[in-house]
Protein backbone atom coordinates (compact mmCIF):
# COMPACT_ATOMS: atom_id res chain seq x y z
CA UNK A 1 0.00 0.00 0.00
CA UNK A 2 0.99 3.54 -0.95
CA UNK A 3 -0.76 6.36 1.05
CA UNK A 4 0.04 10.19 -0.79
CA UNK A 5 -0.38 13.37 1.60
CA UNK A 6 -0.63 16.48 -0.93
CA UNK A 7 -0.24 20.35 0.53
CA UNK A 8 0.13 23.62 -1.11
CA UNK A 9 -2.78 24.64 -3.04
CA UNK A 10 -4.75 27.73 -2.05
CA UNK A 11 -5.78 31.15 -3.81
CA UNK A 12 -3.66 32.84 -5.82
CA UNK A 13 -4.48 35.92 -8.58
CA UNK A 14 -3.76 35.53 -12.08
CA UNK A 15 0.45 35.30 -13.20
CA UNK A 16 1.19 34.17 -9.86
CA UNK A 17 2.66 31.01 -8.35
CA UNK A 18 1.83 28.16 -6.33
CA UNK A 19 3.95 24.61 -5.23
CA UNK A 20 2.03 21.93 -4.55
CA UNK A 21 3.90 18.81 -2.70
CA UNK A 22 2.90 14.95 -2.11
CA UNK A 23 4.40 13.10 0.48
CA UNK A 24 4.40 9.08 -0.50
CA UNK A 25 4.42 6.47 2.40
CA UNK A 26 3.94 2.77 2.56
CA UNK A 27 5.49 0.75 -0.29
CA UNK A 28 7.63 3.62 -1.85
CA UNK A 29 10.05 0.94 -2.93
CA UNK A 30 7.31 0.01 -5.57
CA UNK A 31 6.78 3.28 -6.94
CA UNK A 32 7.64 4.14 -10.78
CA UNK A 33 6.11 6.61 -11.57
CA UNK A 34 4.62 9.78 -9.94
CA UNK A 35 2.68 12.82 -11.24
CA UNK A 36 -0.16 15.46 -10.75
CA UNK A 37 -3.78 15.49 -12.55
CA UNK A 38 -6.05 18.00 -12.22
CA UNK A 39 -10.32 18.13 -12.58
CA UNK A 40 -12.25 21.24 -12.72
CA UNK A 41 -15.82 21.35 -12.13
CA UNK A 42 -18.03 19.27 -14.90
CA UNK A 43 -14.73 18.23 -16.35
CA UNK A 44 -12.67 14.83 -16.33
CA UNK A 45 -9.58 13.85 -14.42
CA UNK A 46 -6.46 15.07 -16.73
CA UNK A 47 -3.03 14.71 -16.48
CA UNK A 48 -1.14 17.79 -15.75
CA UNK A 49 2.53 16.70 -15.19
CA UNK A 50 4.12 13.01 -14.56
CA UNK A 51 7.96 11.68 -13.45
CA UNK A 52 9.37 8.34 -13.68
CA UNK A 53 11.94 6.75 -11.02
CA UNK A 54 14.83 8.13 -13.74
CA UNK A 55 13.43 11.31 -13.54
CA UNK A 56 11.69 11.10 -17.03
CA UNK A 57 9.02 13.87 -17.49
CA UNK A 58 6.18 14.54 -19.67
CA UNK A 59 3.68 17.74 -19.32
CA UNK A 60 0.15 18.40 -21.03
CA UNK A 61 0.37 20.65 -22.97
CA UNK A 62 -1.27 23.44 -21.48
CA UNK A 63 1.20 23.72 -18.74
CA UNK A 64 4.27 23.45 -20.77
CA UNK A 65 6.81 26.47 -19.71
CA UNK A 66 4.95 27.39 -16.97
CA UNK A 67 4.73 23.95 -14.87
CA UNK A 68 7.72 21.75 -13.47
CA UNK A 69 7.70 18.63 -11.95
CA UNK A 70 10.13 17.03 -9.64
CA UNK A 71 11.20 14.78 -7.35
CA UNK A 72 13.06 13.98 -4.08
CA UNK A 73 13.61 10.72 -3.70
CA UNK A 74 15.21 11.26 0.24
CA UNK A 75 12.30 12.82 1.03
CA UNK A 76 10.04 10.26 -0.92
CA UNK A 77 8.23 13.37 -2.30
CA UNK A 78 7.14 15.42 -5.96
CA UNK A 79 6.51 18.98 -6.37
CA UNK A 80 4.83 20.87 -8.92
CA UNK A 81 6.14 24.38 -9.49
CA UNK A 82 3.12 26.33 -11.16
CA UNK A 83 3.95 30.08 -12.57
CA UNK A 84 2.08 32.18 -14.63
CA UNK A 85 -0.90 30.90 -13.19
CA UNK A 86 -4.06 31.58 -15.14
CA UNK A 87 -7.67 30.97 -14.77
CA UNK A 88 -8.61 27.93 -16.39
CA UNK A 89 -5.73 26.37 -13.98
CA UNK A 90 -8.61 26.56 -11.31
CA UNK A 91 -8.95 22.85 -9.89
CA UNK A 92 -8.61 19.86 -7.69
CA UNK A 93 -4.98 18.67 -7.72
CA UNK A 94 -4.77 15.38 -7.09
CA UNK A 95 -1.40 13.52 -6.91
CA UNK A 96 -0.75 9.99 -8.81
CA UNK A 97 1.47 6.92 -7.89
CA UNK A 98 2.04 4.26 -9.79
CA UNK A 99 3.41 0.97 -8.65
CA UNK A 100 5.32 -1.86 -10.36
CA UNK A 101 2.61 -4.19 -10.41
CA UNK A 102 0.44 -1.91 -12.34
CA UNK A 103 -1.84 -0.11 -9.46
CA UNK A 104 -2.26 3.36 -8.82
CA UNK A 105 -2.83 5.20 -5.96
CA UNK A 106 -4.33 8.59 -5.68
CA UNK A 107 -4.13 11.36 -3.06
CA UNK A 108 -7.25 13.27 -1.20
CA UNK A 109 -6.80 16.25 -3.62
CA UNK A 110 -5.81 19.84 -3.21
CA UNK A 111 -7.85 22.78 -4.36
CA UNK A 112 -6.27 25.50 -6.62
CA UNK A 113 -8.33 28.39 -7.15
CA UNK A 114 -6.59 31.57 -9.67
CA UNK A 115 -8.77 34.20 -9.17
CA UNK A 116 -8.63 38.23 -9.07
């Protein structure tokens, strides 16, 4: 079992900047993979930003240039740098985990809110 503890979000206005961070516990051994989705109201899940074990990253493409993922694997823990907020960035940030034998975990979700 893999239990993810995400802090960070809040209000922020518009061009600003938030880090959001996700503590893993449990099975962290089993971990490859970690990353952030997002959902907005009325919307589905989407992934915002993902990083493998080697540090391998891939970003949708909305938050490309202004997101950045990364990892401490000390502190068994990601962050997600978010500048140049905007708007539509407005949701529930939930943080992934997925584990060598194919299961994923999710976190309780963090609420982001860009708003003037």
């Amino acid at each position: 079992q893999v239990q993810l503890v995400e802090s960070g979000g809040g209000l922020v206005q518009p061009g600003g900047s938030l880090r959001l961070s996700c503590a893993a516990s449990g099975s962290v051994f089993s971990i490859n993979a970690m990353g952030w989705y997002r959902q907005a109201p009325g919307a589905q899940r989407e992934l915002v930003a993902a990083i493998t074990s080697g540090g391998r990253t891939n970003y949708a493409d909305s938050v490309k240039g202004r997101f950045t993922i990364s990892r401490d694997n000390a502190k068994n823990t990601v962050y997600l740098q978010m500048n140049s907020l905007k708007p539509e960035d407005t949701a529930v940030y939930y943080c992934h985990a997925h584990n060598l034998w194919n299961r994923d975990y999710w976190g309780q979700g963090t609420q982001v809110t860009v708003s003037s």
